[in-house]
N, C-alpha and C. Protein backbone atom coordinates (compact mmCIF):
# COMPACT_ATOMS: atom_id res chain seq x y z
N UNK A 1 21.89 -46.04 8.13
CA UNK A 1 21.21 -45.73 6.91
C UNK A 1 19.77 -45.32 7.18
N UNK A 2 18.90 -45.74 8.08
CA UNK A 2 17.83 -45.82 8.49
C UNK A 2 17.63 -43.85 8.86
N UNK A 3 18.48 -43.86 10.14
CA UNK A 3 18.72 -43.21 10.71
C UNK A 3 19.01 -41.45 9.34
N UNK A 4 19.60 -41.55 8.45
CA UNK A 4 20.06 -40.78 7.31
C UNK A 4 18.58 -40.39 6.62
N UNK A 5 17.88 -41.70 6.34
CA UNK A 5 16.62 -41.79 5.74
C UNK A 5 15.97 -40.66 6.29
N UNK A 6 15.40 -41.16 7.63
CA UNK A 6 14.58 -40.83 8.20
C UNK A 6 14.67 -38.98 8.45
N UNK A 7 16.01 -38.48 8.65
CA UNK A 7 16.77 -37.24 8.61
C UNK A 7 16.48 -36.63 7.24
N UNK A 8 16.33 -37.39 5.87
CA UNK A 8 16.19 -36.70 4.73
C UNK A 8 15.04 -36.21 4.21
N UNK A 9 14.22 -37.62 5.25
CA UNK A 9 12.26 -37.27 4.23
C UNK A 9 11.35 -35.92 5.65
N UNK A 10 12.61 -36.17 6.79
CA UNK A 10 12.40 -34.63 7.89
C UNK A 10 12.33 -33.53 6.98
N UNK A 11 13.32 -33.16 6.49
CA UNK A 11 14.02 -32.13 5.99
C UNK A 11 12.73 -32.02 4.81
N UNK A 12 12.57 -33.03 3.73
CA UNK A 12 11.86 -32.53 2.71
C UNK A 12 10.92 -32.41 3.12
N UNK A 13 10.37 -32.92 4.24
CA UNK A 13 8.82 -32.46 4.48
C UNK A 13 8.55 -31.10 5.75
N UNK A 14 9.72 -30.95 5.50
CA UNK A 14 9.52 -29.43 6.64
C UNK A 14 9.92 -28.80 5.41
N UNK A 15 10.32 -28.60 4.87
CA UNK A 15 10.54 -27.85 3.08
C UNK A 15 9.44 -27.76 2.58
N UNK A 16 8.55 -28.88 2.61
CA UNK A 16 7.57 -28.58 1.43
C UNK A 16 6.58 -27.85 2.17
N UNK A 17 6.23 -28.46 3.53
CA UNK A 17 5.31 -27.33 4.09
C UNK A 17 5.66 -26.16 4.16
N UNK A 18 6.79 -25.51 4.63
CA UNK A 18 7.32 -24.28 4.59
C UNK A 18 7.23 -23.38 3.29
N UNK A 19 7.55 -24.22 2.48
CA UNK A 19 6.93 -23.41 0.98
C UNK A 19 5.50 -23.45 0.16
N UNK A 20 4.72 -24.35 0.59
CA UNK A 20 3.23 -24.50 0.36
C UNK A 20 2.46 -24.02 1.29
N UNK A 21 3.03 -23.19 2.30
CA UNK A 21 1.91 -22.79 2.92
C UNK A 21 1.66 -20.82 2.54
N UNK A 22 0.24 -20.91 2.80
CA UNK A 22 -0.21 -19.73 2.17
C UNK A 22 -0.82 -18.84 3.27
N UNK A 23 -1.65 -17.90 2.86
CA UNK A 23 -2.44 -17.30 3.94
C UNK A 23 -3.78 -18.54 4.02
N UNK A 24 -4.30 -18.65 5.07
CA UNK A 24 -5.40 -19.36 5.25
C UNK A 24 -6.70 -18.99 4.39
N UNK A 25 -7.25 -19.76 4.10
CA UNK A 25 -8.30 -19.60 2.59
C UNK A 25 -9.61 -19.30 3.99
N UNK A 26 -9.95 -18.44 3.42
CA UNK A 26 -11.16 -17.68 3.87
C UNK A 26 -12.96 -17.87 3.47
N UNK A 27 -13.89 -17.82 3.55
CA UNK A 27 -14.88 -17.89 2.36
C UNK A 27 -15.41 -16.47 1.97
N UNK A 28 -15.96 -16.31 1.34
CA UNK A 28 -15.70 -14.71 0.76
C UNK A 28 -17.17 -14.62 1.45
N UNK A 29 -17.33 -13.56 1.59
CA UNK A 29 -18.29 -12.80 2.49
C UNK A 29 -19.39 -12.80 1.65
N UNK A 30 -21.49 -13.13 2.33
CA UNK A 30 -22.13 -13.13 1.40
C UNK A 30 -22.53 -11.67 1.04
N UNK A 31 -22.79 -11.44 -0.50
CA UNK A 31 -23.14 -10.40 -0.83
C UNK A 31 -24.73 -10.17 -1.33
N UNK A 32 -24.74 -9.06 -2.32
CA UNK A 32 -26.04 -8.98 -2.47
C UNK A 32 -26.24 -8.22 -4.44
N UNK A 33 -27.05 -8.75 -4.76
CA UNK A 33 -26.91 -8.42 -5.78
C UNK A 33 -27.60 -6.97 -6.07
N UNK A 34 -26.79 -5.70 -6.81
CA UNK A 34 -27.05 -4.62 -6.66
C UNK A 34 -28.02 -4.44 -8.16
N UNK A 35 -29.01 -3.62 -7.91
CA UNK A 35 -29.82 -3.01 -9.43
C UNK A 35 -29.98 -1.48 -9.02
N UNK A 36 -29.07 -1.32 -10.05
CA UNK A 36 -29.57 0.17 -9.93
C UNK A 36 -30.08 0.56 -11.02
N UNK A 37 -31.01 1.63 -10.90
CA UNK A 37 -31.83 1.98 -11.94
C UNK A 37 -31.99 3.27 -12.07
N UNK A 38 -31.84 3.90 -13.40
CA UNK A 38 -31.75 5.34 -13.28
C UNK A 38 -32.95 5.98 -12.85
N UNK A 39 -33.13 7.81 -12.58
CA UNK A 39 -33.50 8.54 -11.50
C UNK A 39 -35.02 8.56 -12.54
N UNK A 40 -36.26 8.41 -11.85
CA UNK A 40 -37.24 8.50 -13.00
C UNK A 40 -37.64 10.06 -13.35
N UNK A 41 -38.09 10.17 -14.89
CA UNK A 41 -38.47 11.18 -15.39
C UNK A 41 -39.50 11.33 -15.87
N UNK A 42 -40.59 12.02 -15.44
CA UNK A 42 -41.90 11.73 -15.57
C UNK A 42 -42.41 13.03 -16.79
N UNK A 43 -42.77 12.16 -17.49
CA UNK A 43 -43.83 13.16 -18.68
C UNK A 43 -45.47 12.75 -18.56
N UNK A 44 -46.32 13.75 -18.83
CA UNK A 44 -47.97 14.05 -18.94
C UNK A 44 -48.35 13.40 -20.18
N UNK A 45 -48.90 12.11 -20.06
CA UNK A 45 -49.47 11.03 -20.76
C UNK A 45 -50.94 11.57 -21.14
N UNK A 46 -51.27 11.96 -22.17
CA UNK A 46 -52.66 12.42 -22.71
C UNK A 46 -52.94 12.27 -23.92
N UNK A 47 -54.08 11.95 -23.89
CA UNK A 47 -55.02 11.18 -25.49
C UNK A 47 -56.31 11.42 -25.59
N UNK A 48 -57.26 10.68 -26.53
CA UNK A 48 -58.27 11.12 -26.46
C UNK A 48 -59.19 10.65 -25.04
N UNK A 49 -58.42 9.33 -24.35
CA UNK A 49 -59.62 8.91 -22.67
C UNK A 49 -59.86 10.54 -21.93
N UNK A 50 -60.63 10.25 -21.27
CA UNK A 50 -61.18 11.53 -20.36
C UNK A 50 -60.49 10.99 -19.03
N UNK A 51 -59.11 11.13 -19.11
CA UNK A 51 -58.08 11.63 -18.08
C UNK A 51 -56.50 11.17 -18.84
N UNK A 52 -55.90 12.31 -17.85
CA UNK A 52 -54.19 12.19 -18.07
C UNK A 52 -53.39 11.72 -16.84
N UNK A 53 -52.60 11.69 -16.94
CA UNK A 53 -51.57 11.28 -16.20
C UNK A 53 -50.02 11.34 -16.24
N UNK A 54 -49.28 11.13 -14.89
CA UNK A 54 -48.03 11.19 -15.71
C UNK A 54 -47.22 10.08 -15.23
N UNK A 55 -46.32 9.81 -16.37
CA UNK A 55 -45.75 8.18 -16.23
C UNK A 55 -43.95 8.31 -16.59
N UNK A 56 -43.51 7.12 -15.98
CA UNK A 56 -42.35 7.39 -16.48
C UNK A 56 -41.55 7.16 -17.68
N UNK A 57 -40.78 8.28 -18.00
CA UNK A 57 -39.84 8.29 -19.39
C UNK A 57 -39.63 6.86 -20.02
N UNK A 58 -39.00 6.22 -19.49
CA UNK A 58 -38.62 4.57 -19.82
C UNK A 58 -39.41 3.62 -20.20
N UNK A 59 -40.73 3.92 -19.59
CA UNK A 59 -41.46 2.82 -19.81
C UNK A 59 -42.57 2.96 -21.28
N UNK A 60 -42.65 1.96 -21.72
CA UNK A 60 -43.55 1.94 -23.13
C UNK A 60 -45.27 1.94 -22.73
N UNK A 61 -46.03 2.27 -23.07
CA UNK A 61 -46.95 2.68 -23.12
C UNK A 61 -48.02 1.95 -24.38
N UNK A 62 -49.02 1.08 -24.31
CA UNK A 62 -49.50 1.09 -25.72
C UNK A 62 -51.27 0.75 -25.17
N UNK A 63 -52.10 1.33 -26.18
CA UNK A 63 -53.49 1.35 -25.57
C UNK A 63 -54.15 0.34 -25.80
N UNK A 64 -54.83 -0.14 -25.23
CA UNK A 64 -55.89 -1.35 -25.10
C UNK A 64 -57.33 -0.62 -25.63
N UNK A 65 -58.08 -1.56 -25.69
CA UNK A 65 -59.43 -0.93 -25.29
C UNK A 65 -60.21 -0.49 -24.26
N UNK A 66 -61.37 0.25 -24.64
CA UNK A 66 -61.96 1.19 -24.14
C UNK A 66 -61.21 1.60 -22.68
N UNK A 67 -59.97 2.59 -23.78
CA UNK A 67 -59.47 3.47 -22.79
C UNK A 67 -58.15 2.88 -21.73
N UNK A 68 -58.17 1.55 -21.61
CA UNK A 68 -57.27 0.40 -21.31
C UNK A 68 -55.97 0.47 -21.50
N UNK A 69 -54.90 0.71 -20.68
CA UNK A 69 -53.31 0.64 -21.46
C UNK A 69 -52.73 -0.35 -20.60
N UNK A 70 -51.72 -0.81 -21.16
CA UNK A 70 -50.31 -1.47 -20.50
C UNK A 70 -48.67 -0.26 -20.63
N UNK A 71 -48.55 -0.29 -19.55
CA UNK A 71 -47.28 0.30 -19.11
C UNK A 71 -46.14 -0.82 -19.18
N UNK A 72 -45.41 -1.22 -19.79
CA UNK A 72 -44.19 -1.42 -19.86
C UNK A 72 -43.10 -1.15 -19.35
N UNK A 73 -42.42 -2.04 -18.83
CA UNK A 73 -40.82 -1.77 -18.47
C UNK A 73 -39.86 -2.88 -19.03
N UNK A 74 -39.72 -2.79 -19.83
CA UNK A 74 -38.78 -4.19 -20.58
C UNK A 74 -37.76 -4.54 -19.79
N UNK A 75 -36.67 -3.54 -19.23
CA UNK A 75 -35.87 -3.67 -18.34
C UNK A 75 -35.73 -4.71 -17.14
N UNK A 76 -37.30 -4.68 -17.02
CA UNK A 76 -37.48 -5.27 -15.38
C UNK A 76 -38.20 -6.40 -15.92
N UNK A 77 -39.04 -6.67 -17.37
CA UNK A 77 -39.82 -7.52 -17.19
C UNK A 77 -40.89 -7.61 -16.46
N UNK A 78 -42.01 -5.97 -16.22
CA UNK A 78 -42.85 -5.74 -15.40
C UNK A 78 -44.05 -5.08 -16.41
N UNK A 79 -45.07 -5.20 -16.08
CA UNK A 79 -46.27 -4.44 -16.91
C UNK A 79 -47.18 -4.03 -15.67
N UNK A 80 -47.74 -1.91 -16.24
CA UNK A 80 -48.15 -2.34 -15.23
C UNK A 80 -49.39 -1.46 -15.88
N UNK A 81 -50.81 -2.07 -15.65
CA UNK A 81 -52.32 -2.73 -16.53
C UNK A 81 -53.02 -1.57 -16.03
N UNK A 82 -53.69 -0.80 -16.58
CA UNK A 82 -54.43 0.04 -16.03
C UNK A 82 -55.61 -0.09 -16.85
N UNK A 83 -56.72 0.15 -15.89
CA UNK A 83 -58.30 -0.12 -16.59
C UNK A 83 -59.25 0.65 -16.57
N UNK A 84 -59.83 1.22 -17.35
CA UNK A 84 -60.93 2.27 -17.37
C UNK A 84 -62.35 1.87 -17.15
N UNK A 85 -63.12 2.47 -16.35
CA UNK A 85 -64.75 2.14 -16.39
C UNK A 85 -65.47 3.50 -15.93
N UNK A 86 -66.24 3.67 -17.23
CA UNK A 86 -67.31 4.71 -16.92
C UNK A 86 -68.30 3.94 -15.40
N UNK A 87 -68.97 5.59 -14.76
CA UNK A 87 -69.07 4.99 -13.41
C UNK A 87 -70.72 5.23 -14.00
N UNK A 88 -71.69 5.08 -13.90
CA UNK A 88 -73.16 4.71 -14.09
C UNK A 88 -74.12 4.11 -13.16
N UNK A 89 -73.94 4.61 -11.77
CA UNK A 89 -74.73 4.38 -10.71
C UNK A 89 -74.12 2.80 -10.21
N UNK A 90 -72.61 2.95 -10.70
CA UNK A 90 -72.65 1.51 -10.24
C UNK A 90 -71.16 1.47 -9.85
N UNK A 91 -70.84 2.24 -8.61
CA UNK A 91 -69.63 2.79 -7.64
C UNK A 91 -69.40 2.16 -7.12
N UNK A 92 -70.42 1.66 -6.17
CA UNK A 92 -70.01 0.05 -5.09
C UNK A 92 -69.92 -0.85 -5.47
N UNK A 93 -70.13 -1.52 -7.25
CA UNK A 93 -69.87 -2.85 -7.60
C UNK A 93 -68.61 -2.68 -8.09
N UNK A 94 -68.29 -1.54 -8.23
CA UNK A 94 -66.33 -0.95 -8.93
C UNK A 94 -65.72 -1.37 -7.85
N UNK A 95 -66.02 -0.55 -6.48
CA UNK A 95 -64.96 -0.49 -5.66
C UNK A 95 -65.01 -2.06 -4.93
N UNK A 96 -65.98 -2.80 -4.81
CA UNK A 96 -66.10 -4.03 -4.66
C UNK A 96 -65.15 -5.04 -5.33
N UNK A 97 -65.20 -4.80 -6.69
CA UNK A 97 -64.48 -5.76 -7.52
C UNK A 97 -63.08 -5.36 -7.42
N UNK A 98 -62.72 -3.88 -7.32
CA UNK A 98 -61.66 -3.62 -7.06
C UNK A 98 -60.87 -4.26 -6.21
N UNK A 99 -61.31 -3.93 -4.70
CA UNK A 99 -60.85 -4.42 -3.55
C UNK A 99 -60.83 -6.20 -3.33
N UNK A 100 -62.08 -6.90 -4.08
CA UNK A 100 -61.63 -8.08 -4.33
C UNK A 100 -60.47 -8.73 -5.00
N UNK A 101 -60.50 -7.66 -6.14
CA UNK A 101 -59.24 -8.04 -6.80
C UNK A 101 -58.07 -8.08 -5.73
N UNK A 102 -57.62 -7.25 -5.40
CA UNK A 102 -56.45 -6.91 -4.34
C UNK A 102 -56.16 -7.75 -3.48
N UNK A 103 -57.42 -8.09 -2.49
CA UNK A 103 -57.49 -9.37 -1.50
C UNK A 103 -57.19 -10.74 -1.89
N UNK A 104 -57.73 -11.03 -3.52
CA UNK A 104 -57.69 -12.27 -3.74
C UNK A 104 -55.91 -13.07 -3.31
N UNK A 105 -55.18 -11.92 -3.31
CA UNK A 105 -53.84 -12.15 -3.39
C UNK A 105 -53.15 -12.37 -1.66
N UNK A 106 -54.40 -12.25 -0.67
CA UNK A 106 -53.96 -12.41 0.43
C UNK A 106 -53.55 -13.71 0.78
N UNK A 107 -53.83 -14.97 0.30
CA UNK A 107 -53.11 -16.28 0.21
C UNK A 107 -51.78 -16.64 0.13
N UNK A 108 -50.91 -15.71 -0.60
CA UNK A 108 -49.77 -15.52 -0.99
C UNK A 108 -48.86 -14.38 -0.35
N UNK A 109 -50.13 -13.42 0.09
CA UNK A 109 -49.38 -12.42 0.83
C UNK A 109 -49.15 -12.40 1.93
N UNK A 110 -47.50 -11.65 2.42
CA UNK A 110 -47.20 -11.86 4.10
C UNK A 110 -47.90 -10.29 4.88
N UNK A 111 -48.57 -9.41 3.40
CA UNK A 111 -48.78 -8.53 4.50
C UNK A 111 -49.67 -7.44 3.42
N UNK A 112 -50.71 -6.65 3.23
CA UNK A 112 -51.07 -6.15 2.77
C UNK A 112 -51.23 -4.54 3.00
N UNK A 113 -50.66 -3.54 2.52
CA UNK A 113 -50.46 -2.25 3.79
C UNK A 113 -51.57 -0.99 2.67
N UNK A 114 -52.30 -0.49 3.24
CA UNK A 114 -53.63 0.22 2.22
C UNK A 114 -53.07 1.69 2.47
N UNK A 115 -53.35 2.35 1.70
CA UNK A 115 -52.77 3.88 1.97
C UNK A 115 -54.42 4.60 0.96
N UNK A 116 -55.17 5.25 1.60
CA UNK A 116 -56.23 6.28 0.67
C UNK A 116 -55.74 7.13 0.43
N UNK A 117 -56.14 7.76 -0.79
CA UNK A 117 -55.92 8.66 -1.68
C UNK A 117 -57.08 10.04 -1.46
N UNK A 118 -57.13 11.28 -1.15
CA UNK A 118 -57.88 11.85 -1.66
C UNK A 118 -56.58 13.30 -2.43
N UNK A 119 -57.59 13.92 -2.84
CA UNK A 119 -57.61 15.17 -3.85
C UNK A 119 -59.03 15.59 -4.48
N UNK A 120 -59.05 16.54 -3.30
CA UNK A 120 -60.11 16.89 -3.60
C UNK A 120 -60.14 18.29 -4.47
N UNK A 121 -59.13 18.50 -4.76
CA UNK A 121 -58.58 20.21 -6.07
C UNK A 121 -59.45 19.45 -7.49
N UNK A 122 -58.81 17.88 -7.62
CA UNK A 122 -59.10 17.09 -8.76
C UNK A 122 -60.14 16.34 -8.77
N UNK A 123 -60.92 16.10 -7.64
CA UNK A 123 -61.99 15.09 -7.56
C UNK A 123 -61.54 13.59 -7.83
N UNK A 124 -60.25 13.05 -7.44
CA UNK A 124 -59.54 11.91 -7.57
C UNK A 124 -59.75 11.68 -5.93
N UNK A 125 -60.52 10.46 -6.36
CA UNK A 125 -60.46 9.64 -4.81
C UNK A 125 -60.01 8.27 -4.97
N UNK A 126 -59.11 7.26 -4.25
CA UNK A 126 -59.15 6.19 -4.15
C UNK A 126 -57.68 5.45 -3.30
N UNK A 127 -57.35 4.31 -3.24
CA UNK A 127 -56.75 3.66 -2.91
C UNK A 127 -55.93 3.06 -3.01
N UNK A 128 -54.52 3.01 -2.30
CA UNK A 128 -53.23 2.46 -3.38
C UNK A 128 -52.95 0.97 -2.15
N UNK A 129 -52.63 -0.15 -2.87
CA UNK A 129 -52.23 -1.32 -1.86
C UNK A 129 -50.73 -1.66 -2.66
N UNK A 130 -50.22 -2.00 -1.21
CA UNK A 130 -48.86 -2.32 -1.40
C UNK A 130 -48.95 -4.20 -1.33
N UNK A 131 -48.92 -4.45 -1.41
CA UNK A 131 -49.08 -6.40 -1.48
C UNK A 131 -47.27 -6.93 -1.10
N UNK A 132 -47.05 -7.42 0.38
CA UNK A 132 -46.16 -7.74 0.70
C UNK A 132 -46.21 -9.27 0.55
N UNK A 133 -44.98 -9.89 -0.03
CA UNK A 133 -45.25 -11.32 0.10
C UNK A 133 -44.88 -11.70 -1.34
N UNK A 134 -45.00 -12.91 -1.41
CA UNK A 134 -44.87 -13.62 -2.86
C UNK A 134 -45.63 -14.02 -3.62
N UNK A 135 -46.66 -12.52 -3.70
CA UNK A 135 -48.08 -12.70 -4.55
C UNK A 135 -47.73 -12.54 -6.06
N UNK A 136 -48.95 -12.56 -6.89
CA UNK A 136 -48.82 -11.97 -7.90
C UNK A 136 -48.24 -10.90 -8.33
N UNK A 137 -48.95 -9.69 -7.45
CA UNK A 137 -48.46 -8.69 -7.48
C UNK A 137 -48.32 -7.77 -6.70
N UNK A 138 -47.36 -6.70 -6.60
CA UNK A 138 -46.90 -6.12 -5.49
C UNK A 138 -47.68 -4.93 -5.16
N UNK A 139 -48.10 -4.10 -6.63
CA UNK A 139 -48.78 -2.78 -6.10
C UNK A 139 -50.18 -3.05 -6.67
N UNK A 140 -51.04 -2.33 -6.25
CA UNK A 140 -52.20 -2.20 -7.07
C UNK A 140 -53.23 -0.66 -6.63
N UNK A 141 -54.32 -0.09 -7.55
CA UNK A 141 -54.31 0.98 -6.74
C UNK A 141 -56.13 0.85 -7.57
N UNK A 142 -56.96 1.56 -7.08
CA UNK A 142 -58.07 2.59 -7.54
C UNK A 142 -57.75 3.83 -7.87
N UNK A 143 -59.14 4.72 -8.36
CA UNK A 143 -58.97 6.08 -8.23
C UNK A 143 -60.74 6.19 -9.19
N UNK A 144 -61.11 7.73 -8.69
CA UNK A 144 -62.24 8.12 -9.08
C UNK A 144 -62.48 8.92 -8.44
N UNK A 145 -63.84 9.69 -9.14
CA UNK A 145 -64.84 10.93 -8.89
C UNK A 145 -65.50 10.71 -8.28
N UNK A 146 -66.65 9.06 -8.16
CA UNK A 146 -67.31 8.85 -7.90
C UNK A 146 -68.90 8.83 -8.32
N UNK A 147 -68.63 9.38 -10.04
CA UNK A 147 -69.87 10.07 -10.44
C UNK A 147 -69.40 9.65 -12.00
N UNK A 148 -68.51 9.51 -12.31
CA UNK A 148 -68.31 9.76 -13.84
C UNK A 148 -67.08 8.68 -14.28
N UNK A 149 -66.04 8.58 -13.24
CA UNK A 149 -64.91 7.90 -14.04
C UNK A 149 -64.49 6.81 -12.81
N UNK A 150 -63.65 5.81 -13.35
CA UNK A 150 -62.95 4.77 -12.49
C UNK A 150 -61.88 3.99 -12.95
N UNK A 151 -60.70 4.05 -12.45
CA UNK A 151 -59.48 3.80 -12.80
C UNK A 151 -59.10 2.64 -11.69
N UNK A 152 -58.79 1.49 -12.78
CA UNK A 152 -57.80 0.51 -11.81
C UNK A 152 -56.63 0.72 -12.23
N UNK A 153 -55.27 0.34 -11.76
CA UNK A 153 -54.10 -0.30 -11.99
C UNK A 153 -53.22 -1.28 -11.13
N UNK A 154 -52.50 -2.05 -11.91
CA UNK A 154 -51.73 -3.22 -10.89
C UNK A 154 -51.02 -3.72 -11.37
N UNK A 155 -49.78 -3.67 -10.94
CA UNK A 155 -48.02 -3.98 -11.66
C UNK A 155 -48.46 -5.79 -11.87
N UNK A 156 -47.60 -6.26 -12.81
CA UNK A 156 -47.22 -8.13 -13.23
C UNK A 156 -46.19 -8.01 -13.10
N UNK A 157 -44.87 -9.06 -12.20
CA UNK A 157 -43.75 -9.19 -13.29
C UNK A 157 -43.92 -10.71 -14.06
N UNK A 158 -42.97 -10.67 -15.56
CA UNK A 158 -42.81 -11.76 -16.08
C UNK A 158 -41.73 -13.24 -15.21
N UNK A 159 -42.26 -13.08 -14.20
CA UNK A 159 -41.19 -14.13 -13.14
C UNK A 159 -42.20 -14.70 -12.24
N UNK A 160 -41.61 -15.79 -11.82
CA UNK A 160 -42.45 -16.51 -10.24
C UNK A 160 -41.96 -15.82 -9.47
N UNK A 161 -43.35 -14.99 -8.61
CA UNK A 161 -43.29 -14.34 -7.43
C UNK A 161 -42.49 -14.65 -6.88
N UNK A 162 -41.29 -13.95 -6.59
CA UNK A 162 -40.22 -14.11 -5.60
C UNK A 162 -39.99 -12.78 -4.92
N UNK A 163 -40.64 -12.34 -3.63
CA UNK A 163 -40.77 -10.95 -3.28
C UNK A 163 -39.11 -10.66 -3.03
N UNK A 164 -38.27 -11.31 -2.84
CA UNK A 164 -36.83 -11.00 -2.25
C UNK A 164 -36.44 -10.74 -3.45
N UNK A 165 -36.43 -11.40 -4.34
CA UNK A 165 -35.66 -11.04 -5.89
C UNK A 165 -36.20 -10.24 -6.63
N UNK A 166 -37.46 -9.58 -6.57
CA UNK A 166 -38.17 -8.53 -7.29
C UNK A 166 -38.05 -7.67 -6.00
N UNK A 167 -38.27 -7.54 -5.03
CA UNK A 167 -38.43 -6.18 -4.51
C UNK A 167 -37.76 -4.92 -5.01
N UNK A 168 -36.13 -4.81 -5.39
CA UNK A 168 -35.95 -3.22 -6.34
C UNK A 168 -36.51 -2.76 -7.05
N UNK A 169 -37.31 -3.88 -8.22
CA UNK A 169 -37.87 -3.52 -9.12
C UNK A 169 -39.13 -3.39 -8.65
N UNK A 170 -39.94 -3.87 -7.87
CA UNK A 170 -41.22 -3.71 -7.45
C UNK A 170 -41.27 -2.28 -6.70
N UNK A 171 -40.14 -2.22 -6.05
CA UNK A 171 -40.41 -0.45 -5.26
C UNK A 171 -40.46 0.36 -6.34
N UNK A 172 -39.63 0.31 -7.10
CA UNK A 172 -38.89 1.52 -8.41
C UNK A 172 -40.56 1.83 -9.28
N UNK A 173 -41.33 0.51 -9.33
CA UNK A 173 -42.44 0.41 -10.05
C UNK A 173 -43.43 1.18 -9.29
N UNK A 174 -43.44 0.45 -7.93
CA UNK A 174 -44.49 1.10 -7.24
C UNK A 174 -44.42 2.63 -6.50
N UNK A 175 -43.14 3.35 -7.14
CA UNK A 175 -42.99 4.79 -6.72
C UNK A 175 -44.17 5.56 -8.32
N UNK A 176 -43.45 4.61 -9.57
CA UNK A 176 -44.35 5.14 -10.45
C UNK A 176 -45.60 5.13 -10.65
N UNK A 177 -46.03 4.39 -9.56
CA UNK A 177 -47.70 3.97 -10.00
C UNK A 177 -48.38 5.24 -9.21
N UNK A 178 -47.70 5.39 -7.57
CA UNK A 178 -48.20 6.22 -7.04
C UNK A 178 -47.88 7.68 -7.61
N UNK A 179 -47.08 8.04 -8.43
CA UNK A 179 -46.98 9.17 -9.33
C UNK A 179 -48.40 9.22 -9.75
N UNK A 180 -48.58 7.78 -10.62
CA UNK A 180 -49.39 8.00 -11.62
C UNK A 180 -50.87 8.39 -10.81
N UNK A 181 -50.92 7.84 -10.25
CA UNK A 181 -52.19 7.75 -9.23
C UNK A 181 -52.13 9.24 -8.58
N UNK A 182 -51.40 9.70 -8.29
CA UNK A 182 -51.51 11.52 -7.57
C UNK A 182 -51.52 12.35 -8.70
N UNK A 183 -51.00 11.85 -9.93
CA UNK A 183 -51.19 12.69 -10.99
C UNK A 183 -52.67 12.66 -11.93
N UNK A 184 -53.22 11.84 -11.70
CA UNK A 184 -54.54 11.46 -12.53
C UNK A 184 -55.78 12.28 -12.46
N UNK A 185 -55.67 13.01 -13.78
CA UNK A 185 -57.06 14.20 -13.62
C UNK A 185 -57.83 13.97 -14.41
N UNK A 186 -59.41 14.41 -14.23
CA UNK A 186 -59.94 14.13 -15.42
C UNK A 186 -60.53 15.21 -16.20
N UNK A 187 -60.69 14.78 -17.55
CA UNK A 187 -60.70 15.89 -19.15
C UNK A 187 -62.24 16.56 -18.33
């Protein structure tokens, strides 16, 4: 009887494995999360400030003072701040505060990469920074004559700096800024 037993719970248990077994469970491969964002389309932004520019289709636009706007991207949850200052013998306290601004963010940043600007057809001179790292912010730029006008700008997103999880949106932004910045003439 023993012997019968032992022969029956063989059988069911070479049965049940034989039919419960599957392909071997795998872990699924890590991926990456994709953003794509459509191709930008740039239109000539002009008002009464003494300069234009051109910005992209998508993004909202609304004016601040003296001359002051925010660029919008709702999409991304990004603004990106641009600031006007008449220049009045006072060039090196602009480009000073400028460039302070930019640096202040070197605490946070893994890498800061400077690219100058000239155009001299337009009399647009200045400086675009790329801000690598998990700063505030990723782009920021100058621009000017040197005699008459001075333009800041510098992307926000609405998120904690996370350069790995914003970077699509921070490039996509910072292709438009440097548009805006090669496009900037003055009235």
């Amino acid at each position: 009887m023993l012997k019968k037993l032992i022969a029956f719970c063989t059988i069911i248990g070479v049965s049940l494995v034989s039919f419960s077994c599957k392909d071997d469970v795998l872990p699924k491969p890590s991926s990456h999360l994709r953003l794509d964002y459509p191709e930008a389309k740039y239109v000539n932004f002009e008002n009464e400030c003494p300069f234009t520019f051109e910005m992209n289709s998508d993004a909202v636009i609304k004016k601040d003072k003296n001359c002051g706007f925010t660029i919008t991207y709702p999409k991304m949850k990004a603004t990106i701040y641009l600031t006007y200052k008449p220049v009045s013998e006072n060039v090196n306290k602009l480009l000073r505060d400028a460039q302070k601004l930019t640096f202040e963010h070197v605490i946070k940043a893994d890498d800061i990469l400077e690219q100058p600007y000239l155009n001299s057809d337009q009399k647009v001179y200045g400086m675009f920074y790329q801000v690598e790292g998990n700063a505030a912010t990723n782009s920021q730029f100058y621009a000017t004559d040197s005699t008459t006008h001075f333009v800041t700008g510098s992307v926000y997103f609405y998120a904690k700096p996370n350069y790995d999880s914003i970077m699509p949106a921070a490039s996509y932004i910072k292709n438009d800024m440097q548009r805006l910045m090669e496009t900037l003439k003055w009235k």
